[in-house]
PDB file of N, CA and C in Angstrom:
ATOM      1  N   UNK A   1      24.463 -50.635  29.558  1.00  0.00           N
ATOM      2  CA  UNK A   1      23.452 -51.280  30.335  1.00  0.00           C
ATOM      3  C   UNK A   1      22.378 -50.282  30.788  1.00  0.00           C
ATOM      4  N   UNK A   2      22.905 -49.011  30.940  1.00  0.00           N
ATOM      5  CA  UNK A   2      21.763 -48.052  31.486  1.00  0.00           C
ATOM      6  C   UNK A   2      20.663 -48.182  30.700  1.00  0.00           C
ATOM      7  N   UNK A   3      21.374 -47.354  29.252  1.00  0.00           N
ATOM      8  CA  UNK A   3      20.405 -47.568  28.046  1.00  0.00           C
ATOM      9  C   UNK A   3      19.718 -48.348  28.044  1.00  0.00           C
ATOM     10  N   UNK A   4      20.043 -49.813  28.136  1.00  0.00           N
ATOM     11  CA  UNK A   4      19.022 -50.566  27.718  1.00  0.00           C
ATOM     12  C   UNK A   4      18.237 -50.399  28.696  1.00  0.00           C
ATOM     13  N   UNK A   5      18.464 -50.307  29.886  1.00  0.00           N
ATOM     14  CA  UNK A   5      17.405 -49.972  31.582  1.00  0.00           C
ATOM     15  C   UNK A   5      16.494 -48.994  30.820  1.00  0.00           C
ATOM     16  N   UNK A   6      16.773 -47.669  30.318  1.00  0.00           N
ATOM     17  CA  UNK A   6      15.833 -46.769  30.186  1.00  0.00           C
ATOM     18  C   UNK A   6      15.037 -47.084  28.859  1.00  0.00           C
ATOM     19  N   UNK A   7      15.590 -47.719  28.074  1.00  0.00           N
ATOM     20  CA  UNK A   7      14.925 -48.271  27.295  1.00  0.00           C
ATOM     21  C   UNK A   7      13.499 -48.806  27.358  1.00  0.00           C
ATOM     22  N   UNK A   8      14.199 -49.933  27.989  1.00  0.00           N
ATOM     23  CA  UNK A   8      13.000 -51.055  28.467  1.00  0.00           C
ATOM     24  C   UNK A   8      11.977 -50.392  29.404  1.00  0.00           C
ATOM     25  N   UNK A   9      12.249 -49.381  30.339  1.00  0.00           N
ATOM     26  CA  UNK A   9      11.238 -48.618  31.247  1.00  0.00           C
ATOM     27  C   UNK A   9      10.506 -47.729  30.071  1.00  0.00           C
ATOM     28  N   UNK A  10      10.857 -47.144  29.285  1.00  0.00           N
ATOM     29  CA  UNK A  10      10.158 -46.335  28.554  1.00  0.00           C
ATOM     30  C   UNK A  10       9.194 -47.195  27.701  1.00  0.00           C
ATOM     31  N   UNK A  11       9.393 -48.136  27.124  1.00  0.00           N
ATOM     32  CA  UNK A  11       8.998 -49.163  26.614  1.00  0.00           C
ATOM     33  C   UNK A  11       7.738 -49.375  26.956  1.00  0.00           C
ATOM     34  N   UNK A  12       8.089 -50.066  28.571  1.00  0.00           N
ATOM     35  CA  UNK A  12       6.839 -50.808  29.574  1.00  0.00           C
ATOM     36  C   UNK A  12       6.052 -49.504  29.977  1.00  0.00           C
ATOM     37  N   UNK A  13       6.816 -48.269  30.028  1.00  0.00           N
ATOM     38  CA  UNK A  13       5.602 -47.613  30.716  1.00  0.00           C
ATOM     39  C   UNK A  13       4.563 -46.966  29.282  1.00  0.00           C
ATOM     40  N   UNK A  14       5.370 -47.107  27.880  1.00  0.00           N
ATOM     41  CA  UNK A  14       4.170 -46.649  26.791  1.00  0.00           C
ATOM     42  C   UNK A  14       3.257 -47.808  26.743  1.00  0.00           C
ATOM     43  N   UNK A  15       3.509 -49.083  27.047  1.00  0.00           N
ATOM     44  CA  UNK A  15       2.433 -50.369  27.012  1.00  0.00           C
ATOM     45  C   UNK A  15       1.538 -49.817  27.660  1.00  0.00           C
ATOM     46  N   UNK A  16       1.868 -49.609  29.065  1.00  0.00           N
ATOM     47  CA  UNK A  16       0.606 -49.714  30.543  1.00  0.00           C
ATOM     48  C   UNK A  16      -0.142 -48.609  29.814  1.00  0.00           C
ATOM     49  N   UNK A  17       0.597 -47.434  29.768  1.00  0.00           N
ATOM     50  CA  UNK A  17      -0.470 -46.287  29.086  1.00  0.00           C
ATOM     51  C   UNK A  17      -1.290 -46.303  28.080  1.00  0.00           C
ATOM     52  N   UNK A  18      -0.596 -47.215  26.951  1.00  0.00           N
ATOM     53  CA  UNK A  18      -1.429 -47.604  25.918  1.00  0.00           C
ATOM     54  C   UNK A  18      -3.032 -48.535  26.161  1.00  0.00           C
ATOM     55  N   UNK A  19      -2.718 -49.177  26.798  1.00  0.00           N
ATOM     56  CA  UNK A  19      -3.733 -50.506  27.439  1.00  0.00           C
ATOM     57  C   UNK A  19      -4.541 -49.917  27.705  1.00  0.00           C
ATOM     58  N   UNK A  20      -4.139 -48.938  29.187  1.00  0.00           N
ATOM     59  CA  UNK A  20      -5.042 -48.383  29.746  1.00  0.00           C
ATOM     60  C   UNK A  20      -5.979 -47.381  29.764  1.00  0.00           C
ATOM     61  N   UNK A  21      -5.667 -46.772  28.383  1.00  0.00           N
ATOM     62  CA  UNK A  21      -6.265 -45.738  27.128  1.00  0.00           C
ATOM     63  C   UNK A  21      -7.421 -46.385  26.561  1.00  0.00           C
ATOM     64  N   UNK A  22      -6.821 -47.737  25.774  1.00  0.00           N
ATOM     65  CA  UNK A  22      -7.551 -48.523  25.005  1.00  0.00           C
ATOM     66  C   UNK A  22      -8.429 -48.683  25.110  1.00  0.00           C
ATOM     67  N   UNK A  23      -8.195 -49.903  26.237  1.00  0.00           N
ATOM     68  CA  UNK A  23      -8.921 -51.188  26.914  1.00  0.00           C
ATOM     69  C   UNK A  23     -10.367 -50.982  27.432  1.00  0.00           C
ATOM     70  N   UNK A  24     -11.480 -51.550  26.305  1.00  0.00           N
ATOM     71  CA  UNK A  24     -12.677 -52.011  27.355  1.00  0.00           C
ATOM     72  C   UNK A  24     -13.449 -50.400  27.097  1.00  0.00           C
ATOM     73  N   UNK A  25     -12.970 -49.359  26.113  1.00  0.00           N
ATOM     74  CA  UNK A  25     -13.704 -48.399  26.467  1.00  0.00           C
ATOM     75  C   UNK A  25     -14.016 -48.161  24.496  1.00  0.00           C
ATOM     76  N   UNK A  26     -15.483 -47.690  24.311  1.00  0.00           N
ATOM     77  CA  UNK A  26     -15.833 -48.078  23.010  1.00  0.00           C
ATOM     78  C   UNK A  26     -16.143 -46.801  22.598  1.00  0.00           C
ATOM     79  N   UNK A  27     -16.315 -46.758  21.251  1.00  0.00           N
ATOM     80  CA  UNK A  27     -16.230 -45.146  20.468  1.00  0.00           C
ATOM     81  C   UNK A  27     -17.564 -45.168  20.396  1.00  0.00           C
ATOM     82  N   UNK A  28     -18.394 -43.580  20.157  1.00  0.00           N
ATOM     83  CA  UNK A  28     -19.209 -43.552  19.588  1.00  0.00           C
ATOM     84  C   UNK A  28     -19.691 -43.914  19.047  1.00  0.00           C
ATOM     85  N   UNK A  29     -18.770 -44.494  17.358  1.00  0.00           N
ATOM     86  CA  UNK A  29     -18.948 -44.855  16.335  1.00  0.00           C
ATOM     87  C   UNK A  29     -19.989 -46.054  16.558  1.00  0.00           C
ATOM     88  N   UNK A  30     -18.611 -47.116  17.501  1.00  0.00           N
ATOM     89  CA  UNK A  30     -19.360 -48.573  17.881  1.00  0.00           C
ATOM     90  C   UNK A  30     -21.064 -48.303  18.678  1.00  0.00           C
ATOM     91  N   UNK A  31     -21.200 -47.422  19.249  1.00  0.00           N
ATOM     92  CA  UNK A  31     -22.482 -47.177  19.799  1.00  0.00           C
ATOM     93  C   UNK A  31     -23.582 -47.222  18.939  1.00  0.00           C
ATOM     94  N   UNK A  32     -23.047 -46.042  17.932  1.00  0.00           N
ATOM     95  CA  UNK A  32     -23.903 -46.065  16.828  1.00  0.00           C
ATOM     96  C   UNK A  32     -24.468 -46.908  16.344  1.00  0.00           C
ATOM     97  N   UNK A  33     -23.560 -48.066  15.956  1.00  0.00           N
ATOM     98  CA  UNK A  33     -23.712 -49.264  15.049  1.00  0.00           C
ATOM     99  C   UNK A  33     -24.718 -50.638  15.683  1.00  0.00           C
ATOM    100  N   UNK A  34     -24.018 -50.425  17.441  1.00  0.00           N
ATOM    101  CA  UNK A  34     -25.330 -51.212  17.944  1.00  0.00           C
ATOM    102  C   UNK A  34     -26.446 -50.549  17.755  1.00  0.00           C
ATOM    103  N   UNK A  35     -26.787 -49.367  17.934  1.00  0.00           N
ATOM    104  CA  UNK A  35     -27.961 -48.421  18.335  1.00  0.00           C
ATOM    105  C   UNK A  35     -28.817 -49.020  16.698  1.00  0.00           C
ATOM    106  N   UNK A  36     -28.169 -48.859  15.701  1.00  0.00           N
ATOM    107  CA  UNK A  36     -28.224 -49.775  14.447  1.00  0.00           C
ATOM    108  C   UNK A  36     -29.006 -50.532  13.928  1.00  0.00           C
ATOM    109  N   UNK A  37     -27.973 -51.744  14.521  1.00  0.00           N
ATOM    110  CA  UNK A  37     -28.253 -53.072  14.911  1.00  0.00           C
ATOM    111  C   UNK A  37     -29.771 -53.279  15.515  1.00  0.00           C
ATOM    112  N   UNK A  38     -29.768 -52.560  16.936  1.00  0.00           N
ATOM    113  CA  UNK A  38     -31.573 -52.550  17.724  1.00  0.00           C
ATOM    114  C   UNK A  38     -32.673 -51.863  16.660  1.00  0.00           C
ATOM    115  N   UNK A  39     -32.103 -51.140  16.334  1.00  0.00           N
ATOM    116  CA  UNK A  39     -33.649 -50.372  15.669  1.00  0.00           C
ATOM    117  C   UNK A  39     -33.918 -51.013  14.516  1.00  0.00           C
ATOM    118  N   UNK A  40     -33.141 -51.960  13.852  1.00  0.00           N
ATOM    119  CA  UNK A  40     -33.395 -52.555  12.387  1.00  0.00           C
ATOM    120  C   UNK A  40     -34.187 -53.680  12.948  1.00  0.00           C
ATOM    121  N   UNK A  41     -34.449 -54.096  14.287  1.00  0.00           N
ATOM    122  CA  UNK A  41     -34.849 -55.162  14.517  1.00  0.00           C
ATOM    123  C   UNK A  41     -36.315 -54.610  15.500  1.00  0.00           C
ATOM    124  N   UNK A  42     -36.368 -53.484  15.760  1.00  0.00           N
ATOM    125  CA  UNK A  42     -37.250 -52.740  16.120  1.00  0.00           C
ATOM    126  C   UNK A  42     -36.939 -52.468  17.223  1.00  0.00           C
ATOM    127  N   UNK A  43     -36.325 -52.571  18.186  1.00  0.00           N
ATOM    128  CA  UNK A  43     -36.210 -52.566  18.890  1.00  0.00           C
ATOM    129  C   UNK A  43     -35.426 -51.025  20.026  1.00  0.00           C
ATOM    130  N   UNK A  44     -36.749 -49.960  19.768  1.00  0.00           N
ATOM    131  CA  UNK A  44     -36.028 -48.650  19.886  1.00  0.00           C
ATOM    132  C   UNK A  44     -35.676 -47.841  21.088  1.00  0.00           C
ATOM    133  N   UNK A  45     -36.039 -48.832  22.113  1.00  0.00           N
ATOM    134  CA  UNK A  45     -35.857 -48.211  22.959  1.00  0.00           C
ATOM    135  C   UNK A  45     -34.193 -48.500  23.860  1.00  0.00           C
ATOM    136  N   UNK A  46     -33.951 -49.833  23.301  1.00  0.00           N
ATOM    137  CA  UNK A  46     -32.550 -50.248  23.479  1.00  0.00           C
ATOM    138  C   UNK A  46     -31.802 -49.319  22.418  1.00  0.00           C
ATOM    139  N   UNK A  47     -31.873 -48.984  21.011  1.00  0.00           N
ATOM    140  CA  UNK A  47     -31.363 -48.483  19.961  1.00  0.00           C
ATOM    141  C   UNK A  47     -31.630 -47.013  20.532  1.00  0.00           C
ATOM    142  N   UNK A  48     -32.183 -46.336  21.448  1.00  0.00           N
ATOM    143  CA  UNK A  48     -32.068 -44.797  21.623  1.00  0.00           C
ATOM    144  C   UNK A  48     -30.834 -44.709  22.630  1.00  0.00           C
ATOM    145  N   UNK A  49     -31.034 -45.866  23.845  1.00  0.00           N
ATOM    146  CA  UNK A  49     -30.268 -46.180  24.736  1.00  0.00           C
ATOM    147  C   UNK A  49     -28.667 -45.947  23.874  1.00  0.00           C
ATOM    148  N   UNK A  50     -28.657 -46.575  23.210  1.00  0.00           N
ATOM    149  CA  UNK A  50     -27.113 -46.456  22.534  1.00  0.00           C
ATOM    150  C   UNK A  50     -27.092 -45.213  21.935  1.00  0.00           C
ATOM    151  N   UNK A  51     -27.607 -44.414  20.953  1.00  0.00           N
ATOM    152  CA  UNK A  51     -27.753 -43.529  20.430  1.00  0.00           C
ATOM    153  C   UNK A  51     -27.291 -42.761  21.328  1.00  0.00           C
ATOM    154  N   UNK A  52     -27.679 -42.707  22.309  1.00  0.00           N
ATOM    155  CA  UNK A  52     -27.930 -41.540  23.775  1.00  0.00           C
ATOM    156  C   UNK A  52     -25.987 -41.639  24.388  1.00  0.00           C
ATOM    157  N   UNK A  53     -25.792 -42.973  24.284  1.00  0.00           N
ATOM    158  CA  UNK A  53     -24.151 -43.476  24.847  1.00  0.00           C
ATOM    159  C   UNK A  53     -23.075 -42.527  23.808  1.00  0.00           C
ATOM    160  N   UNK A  54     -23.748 -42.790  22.439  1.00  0.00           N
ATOM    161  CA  UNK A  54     -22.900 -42.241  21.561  1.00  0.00           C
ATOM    162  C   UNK A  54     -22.607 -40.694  21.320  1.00  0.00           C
ATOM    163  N   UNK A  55     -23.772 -40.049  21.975  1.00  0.00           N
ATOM    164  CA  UNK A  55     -24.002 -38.647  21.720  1.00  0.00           C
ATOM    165  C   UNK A  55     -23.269 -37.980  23.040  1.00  0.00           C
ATOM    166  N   UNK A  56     -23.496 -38.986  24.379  1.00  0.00           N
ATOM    167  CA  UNK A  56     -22.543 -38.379  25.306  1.00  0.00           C
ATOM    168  C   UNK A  56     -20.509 -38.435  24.955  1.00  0.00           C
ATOM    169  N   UNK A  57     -20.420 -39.028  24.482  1.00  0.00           N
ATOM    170  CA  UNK A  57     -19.003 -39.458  24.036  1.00  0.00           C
ATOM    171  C   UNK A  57     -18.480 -38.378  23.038  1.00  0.00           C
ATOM    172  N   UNK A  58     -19.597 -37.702  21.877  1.00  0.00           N
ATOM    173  CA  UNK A  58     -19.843 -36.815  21.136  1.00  0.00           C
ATOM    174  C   UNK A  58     -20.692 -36.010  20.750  1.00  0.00           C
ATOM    175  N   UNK A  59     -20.637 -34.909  21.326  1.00  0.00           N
ATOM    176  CA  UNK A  59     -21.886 -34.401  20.889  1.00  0.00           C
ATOM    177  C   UNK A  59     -22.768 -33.648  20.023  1.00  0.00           C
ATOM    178  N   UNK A  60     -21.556 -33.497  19.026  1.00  0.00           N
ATOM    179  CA  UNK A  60     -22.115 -33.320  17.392  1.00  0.00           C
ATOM    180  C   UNK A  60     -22.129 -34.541  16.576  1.00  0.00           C
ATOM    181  N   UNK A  61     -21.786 -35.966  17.218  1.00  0.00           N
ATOM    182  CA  UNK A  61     -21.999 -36.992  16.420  1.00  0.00           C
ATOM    183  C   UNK A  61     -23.934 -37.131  15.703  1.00  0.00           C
ATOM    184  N   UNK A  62     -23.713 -36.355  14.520  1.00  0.00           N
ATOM    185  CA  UNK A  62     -24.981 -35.923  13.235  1.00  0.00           C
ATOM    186  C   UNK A  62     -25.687 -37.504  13.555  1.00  0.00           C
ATOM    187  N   UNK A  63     -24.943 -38.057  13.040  1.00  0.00           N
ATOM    188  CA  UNK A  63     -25.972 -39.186  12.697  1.00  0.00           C
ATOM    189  C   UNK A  63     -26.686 -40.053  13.734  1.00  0.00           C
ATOM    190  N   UNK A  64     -26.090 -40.013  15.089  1.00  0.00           N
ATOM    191  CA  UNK A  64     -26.344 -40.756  16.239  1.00  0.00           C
ATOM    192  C   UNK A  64     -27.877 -39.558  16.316  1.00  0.00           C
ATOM    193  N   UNK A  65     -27.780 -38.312  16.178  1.00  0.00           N
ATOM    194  CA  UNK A  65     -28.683 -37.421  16.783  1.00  0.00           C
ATOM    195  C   UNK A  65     -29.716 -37.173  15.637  1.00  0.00           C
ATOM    196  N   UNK A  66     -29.868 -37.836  14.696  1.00  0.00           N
ATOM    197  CA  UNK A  66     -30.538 -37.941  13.650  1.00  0.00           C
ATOM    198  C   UNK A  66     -31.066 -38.991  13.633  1.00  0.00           C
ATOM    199  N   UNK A  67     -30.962 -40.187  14.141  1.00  0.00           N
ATOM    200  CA  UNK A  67     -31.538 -41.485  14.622  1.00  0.00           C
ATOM    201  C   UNK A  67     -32.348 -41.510  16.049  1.00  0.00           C
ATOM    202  N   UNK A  68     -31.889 -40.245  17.080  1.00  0.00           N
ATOM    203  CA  UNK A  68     -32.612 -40.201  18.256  1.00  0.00           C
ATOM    204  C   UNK A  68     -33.838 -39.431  17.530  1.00  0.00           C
ATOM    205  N   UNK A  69     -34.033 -38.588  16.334  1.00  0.00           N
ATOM    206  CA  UNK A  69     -35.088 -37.977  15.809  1.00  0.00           C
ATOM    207  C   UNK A  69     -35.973 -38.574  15.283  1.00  0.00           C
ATOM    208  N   UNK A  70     -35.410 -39.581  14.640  1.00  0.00           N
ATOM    209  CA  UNK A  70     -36.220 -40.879  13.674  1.00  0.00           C
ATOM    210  C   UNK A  70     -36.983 -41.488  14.999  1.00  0.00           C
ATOM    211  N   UNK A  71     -36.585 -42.059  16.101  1.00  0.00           N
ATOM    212  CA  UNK A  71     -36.825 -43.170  17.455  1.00  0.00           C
ATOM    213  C   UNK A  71     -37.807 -41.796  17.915  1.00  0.00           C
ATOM    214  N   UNK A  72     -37.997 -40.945  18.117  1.00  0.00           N
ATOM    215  CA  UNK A  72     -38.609 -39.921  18.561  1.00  0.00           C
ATOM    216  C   UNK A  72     -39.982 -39.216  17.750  1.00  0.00           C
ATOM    217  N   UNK A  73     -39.753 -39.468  16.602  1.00  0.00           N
ATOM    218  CA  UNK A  73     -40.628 -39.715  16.180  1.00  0.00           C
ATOM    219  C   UNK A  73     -41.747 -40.715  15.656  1.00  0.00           C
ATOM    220  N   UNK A  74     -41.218 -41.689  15.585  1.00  0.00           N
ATOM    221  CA  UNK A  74     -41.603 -42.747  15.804  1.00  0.00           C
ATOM    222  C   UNK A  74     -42.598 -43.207  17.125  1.00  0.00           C
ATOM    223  N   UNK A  75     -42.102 -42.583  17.838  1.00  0.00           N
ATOM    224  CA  UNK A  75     -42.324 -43.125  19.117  1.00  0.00           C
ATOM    225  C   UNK A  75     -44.036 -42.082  19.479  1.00  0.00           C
ATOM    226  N   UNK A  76     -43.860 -40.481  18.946  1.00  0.00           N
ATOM    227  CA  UNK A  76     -44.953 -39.459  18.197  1.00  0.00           C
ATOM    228  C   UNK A  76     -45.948 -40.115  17.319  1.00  0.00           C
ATOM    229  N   UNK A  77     -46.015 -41.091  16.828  1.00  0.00           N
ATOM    230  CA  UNK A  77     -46.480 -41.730  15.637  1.00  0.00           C
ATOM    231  C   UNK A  77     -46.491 -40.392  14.590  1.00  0.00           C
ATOM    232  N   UNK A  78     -45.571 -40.072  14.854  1.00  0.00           N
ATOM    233  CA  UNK A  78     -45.127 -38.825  13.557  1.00  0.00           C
ATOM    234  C   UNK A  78     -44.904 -39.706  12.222  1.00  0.00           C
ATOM    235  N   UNK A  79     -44.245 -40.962  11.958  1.00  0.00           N
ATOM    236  CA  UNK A  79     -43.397 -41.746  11.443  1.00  0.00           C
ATOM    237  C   UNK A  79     -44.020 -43.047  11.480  1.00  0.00           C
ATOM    238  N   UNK A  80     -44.411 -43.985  10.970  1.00  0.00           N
ATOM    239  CA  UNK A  80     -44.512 -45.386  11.396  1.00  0.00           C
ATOM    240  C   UNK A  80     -43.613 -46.186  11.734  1.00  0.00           C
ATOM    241  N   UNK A  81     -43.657 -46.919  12.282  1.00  0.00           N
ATOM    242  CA  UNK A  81     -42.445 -47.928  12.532  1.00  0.00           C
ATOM    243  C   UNK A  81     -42.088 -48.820  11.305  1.00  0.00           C
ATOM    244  N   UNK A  82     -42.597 -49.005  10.654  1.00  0.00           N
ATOM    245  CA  UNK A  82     -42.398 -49.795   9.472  1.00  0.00           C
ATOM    246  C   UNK A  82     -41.664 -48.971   8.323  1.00  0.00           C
ATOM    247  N   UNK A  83     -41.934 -47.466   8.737  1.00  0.00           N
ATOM    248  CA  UNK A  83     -40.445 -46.776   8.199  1.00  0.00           C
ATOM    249  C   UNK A  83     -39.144 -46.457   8.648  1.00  0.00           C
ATOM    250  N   UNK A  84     -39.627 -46.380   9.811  1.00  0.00           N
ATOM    251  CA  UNK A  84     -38.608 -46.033  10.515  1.00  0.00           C
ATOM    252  C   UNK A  84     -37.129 -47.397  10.444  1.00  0.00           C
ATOM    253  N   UNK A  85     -38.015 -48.824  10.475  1.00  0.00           N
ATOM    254  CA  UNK A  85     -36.779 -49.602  10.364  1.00  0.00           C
ATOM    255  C   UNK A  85     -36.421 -49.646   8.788  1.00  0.00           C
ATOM    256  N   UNK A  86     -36.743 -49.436   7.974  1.00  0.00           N
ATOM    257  CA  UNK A  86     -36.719 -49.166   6.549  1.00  0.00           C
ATOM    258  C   UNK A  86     -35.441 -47.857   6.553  1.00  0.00           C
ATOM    259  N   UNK A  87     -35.660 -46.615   7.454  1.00  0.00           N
ATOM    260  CA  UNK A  87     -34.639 -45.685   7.429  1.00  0.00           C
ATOM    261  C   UNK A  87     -33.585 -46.412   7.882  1.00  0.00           C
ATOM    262  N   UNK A  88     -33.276 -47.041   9.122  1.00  0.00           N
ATOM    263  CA  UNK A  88     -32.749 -47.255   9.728  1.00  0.00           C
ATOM    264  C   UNK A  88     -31.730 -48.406   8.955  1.00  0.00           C
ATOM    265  N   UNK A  89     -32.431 -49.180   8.204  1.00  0.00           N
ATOM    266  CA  UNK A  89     -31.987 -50.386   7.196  1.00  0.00           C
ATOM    267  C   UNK A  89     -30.844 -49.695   6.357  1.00  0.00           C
ATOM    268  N   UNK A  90     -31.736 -48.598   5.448  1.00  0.00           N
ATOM    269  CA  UNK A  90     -30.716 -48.114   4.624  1.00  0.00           C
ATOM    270  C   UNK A  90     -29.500 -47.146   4.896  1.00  0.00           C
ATOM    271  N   UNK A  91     -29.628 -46.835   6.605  1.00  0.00           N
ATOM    272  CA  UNK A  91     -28.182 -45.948   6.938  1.00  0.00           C
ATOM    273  C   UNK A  91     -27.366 -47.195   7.603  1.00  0.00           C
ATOM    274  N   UNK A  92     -27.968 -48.483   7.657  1.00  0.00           N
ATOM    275  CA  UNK A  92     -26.752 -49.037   7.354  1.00  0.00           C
ATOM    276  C   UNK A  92     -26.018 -50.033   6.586  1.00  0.00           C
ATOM    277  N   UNK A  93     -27.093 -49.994   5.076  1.00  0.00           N
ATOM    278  CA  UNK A  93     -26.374 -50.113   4.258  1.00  0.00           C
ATOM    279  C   UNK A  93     -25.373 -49.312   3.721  1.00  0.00           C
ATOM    280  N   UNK A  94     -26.077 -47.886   4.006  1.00  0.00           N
ATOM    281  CA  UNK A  94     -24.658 -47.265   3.218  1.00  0.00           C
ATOM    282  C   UNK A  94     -23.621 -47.179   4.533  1.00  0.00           C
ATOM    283  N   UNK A  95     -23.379 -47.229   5.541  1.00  0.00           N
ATOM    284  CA  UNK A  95     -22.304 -47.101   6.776  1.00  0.00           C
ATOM    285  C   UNK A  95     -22.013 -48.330   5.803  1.00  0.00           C
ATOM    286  N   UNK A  96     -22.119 -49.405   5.360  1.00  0.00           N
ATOM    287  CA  UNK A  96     -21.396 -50.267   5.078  1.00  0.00           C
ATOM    288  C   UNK A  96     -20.798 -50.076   3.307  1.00  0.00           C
ATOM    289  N   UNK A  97     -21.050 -49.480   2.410  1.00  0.00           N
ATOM    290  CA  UNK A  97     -20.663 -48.627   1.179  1.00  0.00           C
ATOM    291  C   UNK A  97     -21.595 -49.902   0.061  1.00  0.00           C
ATOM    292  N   UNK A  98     -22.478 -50.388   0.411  1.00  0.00           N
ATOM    293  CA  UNK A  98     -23.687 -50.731  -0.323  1.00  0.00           C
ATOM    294  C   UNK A  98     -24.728 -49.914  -0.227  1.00  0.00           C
ATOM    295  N   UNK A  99     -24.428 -48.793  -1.638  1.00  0.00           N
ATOM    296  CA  UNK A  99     -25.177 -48.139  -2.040  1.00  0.00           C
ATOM    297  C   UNK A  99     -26.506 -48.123  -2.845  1.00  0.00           C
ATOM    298  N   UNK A 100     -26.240 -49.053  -3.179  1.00  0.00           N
ATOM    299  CA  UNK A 100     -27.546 -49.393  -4.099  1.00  0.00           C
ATOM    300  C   UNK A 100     -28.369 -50.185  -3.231  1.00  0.00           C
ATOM    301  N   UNK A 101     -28.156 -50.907  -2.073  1.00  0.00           N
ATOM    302  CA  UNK A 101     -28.947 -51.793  -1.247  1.00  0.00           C
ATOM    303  C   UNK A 101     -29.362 -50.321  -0.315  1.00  0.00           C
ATOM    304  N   UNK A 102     -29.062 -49.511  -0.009  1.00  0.00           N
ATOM    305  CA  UNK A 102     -29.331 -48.322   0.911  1.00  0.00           C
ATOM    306  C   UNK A 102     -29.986 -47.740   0.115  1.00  0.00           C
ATOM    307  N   UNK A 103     -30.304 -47.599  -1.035  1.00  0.00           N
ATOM    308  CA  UNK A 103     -31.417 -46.399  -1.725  1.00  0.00           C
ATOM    309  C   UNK A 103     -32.651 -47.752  -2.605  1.00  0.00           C
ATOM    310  N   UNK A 104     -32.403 -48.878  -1.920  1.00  0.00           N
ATOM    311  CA  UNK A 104     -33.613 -49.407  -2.326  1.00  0.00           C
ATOM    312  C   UNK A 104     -34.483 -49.687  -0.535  1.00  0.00           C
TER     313      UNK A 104
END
């Protein structure tokens, strides 16, 4: 009977820890992908906003900080915007492994 006592406590207490690791808290990655999502639609100042979430979480995450360069320049009229969502289009076609839709 112990056993199963310590069992079941070891059990319940890897759940709570697990959950509470988990739960409600989002990767970089996902940042990225909204940050994404906004700038393909133009929308760059919400899409730096995420960029910016993702880079605090990581801060060699390349590609999040390579998209705050694109939004930054852009923003310079270094870049037009009409390329910029064009870049932005094709990094995520290939994040998605449509390669040939990303180099057109």
């Amino acid at each position: 009977m112990r056993v199963l006592k310590k069992i079941g406590i070891s059990i319940l207490v890897m759940f709570f820890l697990t959950v509470g690791v988990s739960y409600g808290q989002d990767t970089s990655e996902e940042y990225y992908d909204k940050g994404l999502e906004y700038a393909i639609q133009g929308k760059f100042k919400d899409a730096r906003e995420e960029f910016e979430k993702a880079m605090k979480l990581d801060q060699f995450y390349r590609r999040a900080e390579q998209s705050l360069k694109v939004i930054e320049d852009t923003f310079q009229k270094i870049i037009k915007r009409e390329t910029a969502i064009h870049l932005f289009k094709g990094a995520a076609y290939g994040n998605k492994g449509q390669i040939d839709e990303a180099i057109t």
